[in-house]
Protein backbone atom coordinates (compact mmCIF):
# COMPACT_ATOMS: atom_id res chain seq x y z
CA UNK A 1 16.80 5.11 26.61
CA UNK A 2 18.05 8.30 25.11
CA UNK A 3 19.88 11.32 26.58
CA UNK A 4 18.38 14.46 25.20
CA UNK A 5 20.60 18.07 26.15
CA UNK A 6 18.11 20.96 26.12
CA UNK A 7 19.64 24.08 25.70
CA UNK A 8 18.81 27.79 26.13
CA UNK A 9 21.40 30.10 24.64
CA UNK A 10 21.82 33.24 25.34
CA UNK A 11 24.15 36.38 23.89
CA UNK A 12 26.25 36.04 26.95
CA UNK A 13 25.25 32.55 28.75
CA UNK A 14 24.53 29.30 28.28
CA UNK A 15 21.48 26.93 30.46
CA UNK A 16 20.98 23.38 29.93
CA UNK A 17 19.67 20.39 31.52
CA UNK A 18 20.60 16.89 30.46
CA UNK A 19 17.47 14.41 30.38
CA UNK A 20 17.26 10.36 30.36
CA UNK A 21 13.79 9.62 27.66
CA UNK A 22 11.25 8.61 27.84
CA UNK A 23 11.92 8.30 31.37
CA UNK A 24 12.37 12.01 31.68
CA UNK A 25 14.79 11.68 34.29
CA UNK A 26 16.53 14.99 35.04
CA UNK A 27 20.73 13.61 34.89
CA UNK A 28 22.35 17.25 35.49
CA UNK A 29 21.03 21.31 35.17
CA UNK A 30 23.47 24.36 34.94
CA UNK A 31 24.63 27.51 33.34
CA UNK A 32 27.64 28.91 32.19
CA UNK A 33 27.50 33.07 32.53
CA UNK A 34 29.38 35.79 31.50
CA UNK A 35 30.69 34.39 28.24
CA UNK A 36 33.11 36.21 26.11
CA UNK A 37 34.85 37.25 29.87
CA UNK A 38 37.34 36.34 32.00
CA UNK A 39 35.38 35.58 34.69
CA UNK A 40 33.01 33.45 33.15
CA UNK A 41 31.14 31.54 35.84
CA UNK A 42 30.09 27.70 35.15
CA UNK A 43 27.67 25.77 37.30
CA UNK A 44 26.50 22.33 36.99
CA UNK A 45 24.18 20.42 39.44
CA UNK A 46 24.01 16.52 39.05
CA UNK A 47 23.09 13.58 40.80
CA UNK A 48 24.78 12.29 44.55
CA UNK A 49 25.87 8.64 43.36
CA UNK A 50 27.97 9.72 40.32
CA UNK A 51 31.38 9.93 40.55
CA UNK A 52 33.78 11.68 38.49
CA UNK A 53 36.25 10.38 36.36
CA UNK A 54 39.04 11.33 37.26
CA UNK A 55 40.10 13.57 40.64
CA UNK A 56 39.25 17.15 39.62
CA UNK A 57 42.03 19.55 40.92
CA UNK A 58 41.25 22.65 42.65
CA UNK A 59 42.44 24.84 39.79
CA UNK A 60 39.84 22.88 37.67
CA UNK A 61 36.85 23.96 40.11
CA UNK A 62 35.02 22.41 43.11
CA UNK A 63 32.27 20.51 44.00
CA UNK A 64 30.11 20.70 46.69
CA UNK A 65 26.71 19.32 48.28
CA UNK A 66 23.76 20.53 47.79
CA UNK A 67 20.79 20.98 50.17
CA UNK A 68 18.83 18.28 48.76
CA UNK A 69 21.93 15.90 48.68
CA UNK A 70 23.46 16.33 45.00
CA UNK A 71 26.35 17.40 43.56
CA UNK A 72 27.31 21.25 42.67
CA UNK A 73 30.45 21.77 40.69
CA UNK A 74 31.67 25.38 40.23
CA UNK A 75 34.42 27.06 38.18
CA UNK A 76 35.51 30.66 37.15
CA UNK A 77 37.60 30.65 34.27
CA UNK A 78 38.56 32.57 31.10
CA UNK A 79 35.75 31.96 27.94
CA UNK A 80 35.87 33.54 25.09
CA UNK A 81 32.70 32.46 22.74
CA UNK A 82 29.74 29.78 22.44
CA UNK A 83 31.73 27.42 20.85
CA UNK A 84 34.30 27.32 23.80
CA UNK A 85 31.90 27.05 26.11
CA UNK A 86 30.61 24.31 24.63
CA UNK A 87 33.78 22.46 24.35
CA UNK A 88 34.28 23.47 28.77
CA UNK A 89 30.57 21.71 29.01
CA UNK A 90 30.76 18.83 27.28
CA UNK A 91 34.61 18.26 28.62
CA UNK A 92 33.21 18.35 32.54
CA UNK A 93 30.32 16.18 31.89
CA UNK A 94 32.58 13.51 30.98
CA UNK A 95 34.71 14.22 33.77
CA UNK A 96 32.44 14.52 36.49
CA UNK A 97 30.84 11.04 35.27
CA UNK A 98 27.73 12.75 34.32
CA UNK A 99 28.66 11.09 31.16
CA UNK A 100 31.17 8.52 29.67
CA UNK A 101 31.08 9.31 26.36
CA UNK A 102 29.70 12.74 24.03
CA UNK A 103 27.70 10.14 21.79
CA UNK A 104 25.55 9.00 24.57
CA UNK A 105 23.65 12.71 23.81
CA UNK A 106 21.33 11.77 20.83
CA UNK A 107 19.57 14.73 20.60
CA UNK A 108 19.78 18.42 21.66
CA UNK A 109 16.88 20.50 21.50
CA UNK A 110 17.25 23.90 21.47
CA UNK A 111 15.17 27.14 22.57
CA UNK A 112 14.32 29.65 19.86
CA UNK A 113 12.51 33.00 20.54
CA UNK A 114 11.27 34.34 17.32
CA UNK A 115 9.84 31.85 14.32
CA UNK A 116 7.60 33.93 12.66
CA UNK A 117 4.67 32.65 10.29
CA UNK A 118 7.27 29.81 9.15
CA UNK A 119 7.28 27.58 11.92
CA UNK A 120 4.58 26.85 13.82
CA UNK A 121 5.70 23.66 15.70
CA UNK A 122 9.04 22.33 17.06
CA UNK A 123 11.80 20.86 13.17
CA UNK A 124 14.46 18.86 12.74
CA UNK A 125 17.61 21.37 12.13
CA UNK A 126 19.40 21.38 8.96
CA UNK A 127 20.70 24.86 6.48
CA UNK A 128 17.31 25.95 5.68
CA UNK A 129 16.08 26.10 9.27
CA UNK A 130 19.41 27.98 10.37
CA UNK A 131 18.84 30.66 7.59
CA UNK A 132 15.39 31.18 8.36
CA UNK A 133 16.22 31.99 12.31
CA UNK A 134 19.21 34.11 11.09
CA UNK A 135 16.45 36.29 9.02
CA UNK A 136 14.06 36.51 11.59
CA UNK A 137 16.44 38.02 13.97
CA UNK A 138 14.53 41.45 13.45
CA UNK A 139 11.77 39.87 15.62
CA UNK A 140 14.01 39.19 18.09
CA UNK A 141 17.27 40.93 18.22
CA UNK A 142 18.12 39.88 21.89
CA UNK A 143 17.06 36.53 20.76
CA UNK A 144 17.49 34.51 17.67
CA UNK A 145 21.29 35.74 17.29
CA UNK A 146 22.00 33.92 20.63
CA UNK A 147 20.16 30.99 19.80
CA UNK A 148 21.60 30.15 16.34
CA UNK A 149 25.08 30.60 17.31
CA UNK A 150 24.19 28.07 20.08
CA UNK A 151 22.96 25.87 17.42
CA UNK A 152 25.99 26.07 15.51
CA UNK A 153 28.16 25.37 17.83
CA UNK A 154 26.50 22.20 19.65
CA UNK A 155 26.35 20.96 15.84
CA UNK A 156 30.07 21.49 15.45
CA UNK A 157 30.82 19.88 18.28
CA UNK A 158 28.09 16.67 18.43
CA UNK A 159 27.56 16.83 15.05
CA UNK A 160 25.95 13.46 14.98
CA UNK A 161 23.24 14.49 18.00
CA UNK A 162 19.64 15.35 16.49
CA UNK A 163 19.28 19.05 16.10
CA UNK A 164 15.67 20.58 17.16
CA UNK A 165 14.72 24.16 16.67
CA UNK A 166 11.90 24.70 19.33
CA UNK A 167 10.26 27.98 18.83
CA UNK A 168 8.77 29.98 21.70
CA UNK A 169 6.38 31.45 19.14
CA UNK A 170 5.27 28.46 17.31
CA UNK A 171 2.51 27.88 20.10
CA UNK A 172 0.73 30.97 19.29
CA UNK A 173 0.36 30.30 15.63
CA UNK A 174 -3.30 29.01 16.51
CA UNK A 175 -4.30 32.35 17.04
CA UNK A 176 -7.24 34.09 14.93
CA UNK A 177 -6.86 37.36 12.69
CA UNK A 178 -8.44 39.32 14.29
CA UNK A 179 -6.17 38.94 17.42
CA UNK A 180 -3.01 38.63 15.73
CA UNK A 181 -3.29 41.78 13.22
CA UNK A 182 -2.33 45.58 14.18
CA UNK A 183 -4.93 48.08 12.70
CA UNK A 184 -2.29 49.36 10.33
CA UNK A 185 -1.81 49.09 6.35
CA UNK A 186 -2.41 45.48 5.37
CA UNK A 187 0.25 45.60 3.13
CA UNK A 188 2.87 45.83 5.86
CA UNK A 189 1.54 42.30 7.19
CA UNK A 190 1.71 41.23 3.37
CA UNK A 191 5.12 42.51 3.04
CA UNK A 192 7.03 42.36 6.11
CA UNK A 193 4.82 39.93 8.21
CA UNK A 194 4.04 42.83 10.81
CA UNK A 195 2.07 41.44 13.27
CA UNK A 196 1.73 39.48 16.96
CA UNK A 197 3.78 36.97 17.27
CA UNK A 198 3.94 36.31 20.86
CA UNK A 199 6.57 34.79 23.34
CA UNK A 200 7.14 32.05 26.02
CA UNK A 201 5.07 29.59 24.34
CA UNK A 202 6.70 26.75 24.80
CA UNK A 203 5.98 27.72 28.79
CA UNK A 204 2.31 28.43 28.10
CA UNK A 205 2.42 25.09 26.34
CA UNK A 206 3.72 23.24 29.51
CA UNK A 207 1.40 24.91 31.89
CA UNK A 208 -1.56 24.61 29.90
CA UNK A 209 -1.10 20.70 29.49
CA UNK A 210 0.03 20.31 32.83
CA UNK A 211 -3.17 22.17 34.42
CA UNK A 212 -5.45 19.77 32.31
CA UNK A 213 -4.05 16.69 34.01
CA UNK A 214 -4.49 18.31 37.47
CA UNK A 215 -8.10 19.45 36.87
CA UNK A 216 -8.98 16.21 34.71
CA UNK A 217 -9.94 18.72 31.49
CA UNK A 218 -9.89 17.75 27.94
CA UNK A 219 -7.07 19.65 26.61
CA UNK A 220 -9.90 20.58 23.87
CA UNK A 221 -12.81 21.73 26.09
CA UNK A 222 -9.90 23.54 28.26
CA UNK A 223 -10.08 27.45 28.68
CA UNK A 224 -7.29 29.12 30.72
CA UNK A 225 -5.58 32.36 31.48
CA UNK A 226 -1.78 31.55 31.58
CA UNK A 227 0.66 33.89 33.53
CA UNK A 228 4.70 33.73 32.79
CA UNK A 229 5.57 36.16 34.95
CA UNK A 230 8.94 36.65 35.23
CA UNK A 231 11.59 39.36 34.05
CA UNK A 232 10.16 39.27 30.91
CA UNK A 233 6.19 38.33 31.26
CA UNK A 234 3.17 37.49 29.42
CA UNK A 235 -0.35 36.60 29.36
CA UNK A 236 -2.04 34.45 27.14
CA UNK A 237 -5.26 33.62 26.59
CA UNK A 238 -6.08 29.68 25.75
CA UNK A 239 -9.20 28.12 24.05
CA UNK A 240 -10.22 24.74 23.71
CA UNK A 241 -6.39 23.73 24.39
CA UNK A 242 -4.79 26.65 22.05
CA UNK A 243 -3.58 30.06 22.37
CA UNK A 244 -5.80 32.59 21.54
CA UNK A 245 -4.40 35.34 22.35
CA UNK A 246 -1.32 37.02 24.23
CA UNK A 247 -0.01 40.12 25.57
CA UNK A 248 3.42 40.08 23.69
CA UNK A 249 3.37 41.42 20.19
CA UNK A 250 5.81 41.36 17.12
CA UNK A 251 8.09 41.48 19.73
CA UNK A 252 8.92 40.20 23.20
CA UNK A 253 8.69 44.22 23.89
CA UNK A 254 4.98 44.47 23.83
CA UNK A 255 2.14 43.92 26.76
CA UNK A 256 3.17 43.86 30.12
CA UNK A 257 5.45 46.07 32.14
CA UNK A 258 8.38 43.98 32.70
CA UNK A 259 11.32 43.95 34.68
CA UNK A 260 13.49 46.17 32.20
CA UNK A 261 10.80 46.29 29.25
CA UNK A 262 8.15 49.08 28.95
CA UNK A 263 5.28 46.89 27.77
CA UNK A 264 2.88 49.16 25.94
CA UNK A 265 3.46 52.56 24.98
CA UNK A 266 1.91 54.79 22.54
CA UNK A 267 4.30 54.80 19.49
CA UNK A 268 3.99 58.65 19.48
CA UNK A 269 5.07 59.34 22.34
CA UNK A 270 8.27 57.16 21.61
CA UNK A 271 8.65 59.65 18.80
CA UNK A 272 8.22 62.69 20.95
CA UNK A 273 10.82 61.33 23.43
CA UNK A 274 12.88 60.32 20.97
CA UNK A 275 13.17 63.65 18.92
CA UNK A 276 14.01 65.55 21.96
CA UNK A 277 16.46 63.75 23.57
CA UNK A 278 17.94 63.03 20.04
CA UNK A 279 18.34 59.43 19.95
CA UNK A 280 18.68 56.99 17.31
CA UNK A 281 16.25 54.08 16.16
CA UNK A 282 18.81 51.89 17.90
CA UNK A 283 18.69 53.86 21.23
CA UNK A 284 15.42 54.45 21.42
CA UNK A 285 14.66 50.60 21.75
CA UNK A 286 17.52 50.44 24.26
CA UNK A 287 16.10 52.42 26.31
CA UNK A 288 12.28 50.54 25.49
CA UNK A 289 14.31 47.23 26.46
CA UNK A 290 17.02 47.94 28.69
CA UNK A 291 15.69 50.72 30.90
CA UNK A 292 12.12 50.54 31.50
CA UNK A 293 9.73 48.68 33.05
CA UNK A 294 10.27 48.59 36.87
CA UNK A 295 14.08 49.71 36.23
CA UNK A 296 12.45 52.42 34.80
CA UNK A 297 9.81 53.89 36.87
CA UNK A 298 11.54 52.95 40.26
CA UNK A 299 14.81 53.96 39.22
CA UNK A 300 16.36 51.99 41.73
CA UNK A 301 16.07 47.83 40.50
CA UNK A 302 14.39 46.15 37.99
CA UNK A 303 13.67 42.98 40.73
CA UNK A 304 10.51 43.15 42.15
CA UNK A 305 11.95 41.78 45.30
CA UNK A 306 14.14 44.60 46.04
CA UNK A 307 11.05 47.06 45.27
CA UNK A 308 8.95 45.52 47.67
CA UNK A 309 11.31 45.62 50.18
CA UNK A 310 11.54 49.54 50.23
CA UNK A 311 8.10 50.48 49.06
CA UNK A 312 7.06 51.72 52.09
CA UNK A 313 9.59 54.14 52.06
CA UNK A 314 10.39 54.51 48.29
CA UNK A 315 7.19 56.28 46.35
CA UNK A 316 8.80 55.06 43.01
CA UNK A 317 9.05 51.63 44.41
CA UNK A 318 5.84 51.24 44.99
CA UNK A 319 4.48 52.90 42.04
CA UNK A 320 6.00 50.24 39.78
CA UNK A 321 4.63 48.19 41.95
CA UNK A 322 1.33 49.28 41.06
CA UNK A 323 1.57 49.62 37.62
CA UNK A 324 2.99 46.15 36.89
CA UNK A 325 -0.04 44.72 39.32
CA UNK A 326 -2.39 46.65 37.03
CA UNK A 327 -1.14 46.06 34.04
CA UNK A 328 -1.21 42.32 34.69
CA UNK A 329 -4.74 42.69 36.23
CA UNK A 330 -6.06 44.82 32.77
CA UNK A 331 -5.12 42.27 30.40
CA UNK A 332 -6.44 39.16 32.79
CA UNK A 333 -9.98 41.04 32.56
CA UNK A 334 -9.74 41.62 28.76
CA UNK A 335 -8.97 37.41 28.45
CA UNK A 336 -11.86 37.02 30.28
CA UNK A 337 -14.49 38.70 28.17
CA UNK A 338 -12.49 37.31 25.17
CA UNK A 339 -13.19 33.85 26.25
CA UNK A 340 -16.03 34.11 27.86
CA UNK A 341 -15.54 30.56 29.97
CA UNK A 342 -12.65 30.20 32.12
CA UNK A 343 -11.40 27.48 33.47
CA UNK A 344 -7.98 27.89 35.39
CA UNK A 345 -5.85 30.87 35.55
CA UNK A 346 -2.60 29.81 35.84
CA UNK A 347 0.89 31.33 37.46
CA UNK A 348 4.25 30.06 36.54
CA UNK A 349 7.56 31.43 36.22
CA UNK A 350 10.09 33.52 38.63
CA UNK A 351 7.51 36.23 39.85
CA UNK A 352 4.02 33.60 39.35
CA UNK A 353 6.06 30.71 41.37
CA UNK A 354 7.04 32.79 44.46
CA UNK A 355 5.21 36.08 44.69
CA UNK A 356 2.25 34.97 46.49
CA UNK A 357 1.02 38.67 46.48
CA UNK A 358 1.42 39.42 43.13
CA UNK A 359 -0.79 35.97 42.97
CA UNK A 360 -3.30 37.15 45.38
CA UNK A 361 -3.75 40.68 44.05
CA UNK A 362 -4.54 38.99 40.50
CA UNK A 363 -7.20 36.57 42.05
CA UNK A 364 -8.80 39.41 43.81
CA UNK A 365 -9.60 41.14 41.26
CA UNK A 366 -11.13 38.71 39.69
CA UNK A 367 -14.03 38.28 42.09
CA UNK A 368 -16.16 39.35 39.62
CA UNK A 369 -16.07 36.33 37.45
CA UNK A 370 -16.58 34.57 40.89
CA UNK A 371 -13.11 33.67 41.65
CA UNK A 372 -12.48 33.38 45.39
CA UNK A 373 -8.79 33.10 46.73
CA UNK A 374 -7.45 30.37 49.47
CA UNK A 375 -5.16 32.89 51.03
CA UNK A 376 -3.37 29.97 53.18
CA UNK A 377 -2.96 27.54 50.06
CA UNK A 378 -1.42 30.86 48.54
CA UNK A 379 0.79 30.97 50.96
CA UNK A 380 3.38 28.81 48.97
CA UNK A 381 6.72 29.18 47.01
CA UNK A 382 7.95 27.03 43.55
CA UNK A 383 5.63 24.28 44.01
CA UNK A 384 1.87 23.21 41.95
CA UNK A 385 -0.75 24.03 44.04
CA UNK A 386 -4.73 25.06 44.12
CA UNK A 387 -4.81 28.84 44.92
CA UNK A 388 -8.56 29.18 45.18
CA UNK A 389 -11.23 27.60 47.38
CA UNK A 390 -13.61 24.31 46.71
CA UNK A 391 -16.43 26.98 45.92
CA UNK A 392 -14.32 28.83 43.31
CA UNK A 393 -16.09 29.53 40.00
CA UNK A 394 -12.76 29.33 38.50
CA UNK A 395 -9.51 26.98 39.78
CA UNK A 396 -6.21 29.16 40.30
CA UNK A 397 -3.30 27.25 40.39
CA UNK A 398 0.68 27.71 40.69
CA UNK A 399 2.15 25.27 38.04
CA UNK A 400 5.95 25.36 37.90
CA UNK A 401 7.54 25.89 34.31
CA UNK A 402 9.28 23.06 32.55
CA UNK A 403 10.31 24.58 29.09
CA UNK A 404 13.30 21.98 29.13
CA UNK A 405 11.17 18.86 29.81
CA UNK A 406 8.93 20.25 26.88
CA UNK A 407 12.46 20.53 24.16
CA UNK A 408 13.40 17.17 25.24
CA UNK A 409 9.82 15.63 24.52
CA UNK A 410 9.95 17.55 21.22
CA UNK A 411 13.57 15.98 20.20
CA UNK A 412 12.15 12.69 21.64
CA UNK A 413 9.02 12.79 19.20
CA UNK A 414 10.85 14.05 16.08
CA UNK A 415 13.75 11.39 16.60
C-alpha cells in the first residue's frame, strides 16, 4: 500500500486529496484559498475514526462533523506563497493523524493544464519536464505558472515522494490533422506549434473509461460525446476510446461560452473592440477571460445558478442562458456528424452533475439522432446515472468527475 497526494495548484489556491493504492481509498480532500493573503482559508475533510495527534487549540483551527459523519477541520490564517502553504498542509496532516509521518506520501501527482505536442501521456518529474511546463506557459497563462510552482514546492518539501506531471492536454494528442489544425499559414504550426490543444482531458479520460464499464463497451469500439461542464467547459468528441476532437483550442479560451470565458469569437472583431476602446494585447484577453461568458452578457454573475434564479425577470439573465444552452447544443450536433455512431453522451462536472436542465435541454435536442430523455431519472444531482430511456438510440448518462483518482493511478503506474 502506497499513499499517493494528488494535487491541483492554482495561482492563488491549493486542492488535494490524499489516496491509499491500489486500494484507492480516499484518506482526506481539501483546499487551501486565498494564498498570498491574510485571510487565507484552509479546509481539510478526513475520515471519523482518526484522531489527531495532539489536542489542536482553538487558535490553531477547529474541527467539526460532517453530514456524512467525517471530520472537517477549518483555519483562517496568514499565507504568504505555495511553498508555505505547503509546509501549513503537510504540518496538519500529521497533526490531525491523517498521517504519522511525511514519508508515508510516496508519490504526488500533479495537475498540469497546458503540455503541448511534448507530452502526450502522464512523466516522471525531473529539470527537463519543469522547463518544458515553464515554456509552455503561453498556452496557458492562468495555468502552467500555478502548476509548476506547485511542483516545486511539494519537491522541496517531500523531496523523496515521486513527482508526476499529469497533463490535461495529453489526452487529446490522439486527435487527427485535420481537427487539430487552424486554416492559417502552416508555418505558424511549424514554428510556434499554433494549433488545438484542448483541455480537461484528464476528466474526459475518467468519464470516458468510466462510461465503458457501465455500458459493458470496449473502450476501442466506444464512441461518446463527453461534456465537462463547469466554469470553464468543454466538449469532446471520442472514437474508438480516443479523443477526436474538442471544443477548446490552443487555449482553454476557445469553444464554449463559459462562466467568465467568451468561447468563440471572430478574431476581428476582437481587433475592432480592441482598437476603440484602446486596450492592450494583455487587456484585451482579460477581458476574453475574465469578463465574458455569462459574466459578460448577464452582467450580473458568472454562476449559472444565480442566472437562473432571476431569468424571469432579468432579460440578460436569461439570454446567457440561452446562448451557453446553444452553444453547448451546436457543437454536440457537429460531434455527431463527425462521428457518425454514438454511443453515450456523457455529463460530468459542476454544471453536467447538478443542472438537470441544462442536461435535459442537451438531450432534447438531440432527438434527431433518436435520443429520448428519462425526465424522472434526470431528475438527479452529483451521482452516475442513465438519463435516457430503455428505447434510447443513444445512452445519456451523468458520470461524476474523478481527475484525482485518475493522477493517483498515473503516479501508481509510473512508480
Amino acid at each position: 500500500m502506497s499513499k499517493i497526494m494528488a494535487v491541483n495548484a492554482g495561482s492563488s489556491s491549493l486542492k488535494f486529496q490524499l489516496l491509499e493504492m491500489p486500494e484507492e481509498t480516499v484518506l482526506m480532500q481539501g483546499i487551501i484559498e486565498r494564498i498570498g493573503q491574510d485571510n487565507a482559508e484552509i479546509s481539510i475533510k478526513y475520515g471519523k475514526d482518526i484522531e489527531p495527534k495532539r489536542l489542536i487549540g482553538a487558535e490553531e483551527g477547529h474541527i467539526t462533523l460532517t453530514k456524512n459523519g467525517g471530520q472537517k477541520f477549518e483555519h483562517e490564517m496568514s499565507i504568504k506563497d505555495h511553498d508555505q502553504a505547503i509546509d501549513v498542509l503537510l504540518q496538519k496532516l500529521t497533526d490531525l493523524g491523517i498521517v504519522k509521518d511525511f514519508n508515508e506520501i510516496t508519490g504526488v501527482g500533479h495537475r498540469v493544464v497546458a503540455g503541448g505536442e511534448w507530452f502526450n501521456h502522464s512523466v516522471v518529474v525531473n529539470d527537463d519536464v519543469l522547463t518544458k511546463i515553464d515554456r509552455l506557459a503561453d498556452y496557458a497563462p492562468l495555468h502552467n505558472p500555478a502548476n509548476a510552482m506547485g511542483i516545486r514546492a511539494f519537491q522541496k518539501l517531500l523531496p523523496d515522494a515521486l513527482s508526476v506531471a499529469v497533463f490535461d492536454t495529453s489526452f487529446h494528442q490522439t486527435m487527427p490533422e485535420k481537427n487539430y489544425l487552424y486554416s492559417i499559414p502552416y508555418e505558424y504550426y511549424a514554428r510556434y506549434g499554433a494549433r488545438k490543444y484542448g483541455a480537461h482531458g484528464t476528466s474526459h479520460r475518467y468519464v470516458t473509461e468510466r462510461a465503458t464499464k457501465k455500458l459493458g463497451i470496449p473502450l476501442d469500439e466506444f464512441n461518446a460525446i463527453s461534456f465537462h461542464l463547469g466554469a470553464g467547459a468543454s466538449i469532446t468528441a471520442i472514437k474508438n476510446g480516443k479523443s477526436y476532437d474538442t471544443s477548446m483550442g490552443f487555449t482553454p479560451l476557445a469553444g464554449l461560452t463559459m462562466a467568465t470565458r467568451s468561447g468563440d469569437v471572430d478574431p476581428s472583431l476582437v481587433y475592432y473592440i480592441q482598437e476603440r476602446e484602446g486596450l492592450s494585447n494583455e487587456e484585451m484577453l482579460s477581458v476574453l477571460n475574465k469578463k465574458s461568458g455569462l459574466l459578460g452578457v448577464s452582467t450580473i454573475s458568472s454562476d449559472m445558478r444565480d442566472l437562473e434564479e432571476v431569468q424571469e425577470t432579468n432579460t440578460h439573465a436569461k439570454l446567457a442562458l440561452d446562448m451557453f444552452y446553444d452553444r453547448v447544443i451546436r457543437y454536440a450536433g457537429q460531434y455527431f456528424a463527425e462521428l457518425g455512431r454514438v454511443d453515450a453522451v456523457i455529463f460530468t462536472a459542476g454544471i453536467g452533475e447538478n443542472d438537470a436542465v441544462t442536461r435535459a435541454k442537451v438531450l432534447e435536442s438531440l432527438a434527431f439522432a433518436g435520443v429520448k430523455l428519462d425526465a424522472e431519472a434526470n431528475n438527479v444531482r452529483g451521482k452516475e446515472a442513465i438519463l435516457t430511456t430503455d428505447d434510447s438510440s443513444v445512452a445519456g448518462l451523468l458520470i461524476p468527475t474523478n481527475e484525482e483518482l485518475m493522477i493517483a493511478r498515473d503516479v501508481e503506474a509510473l512508480r
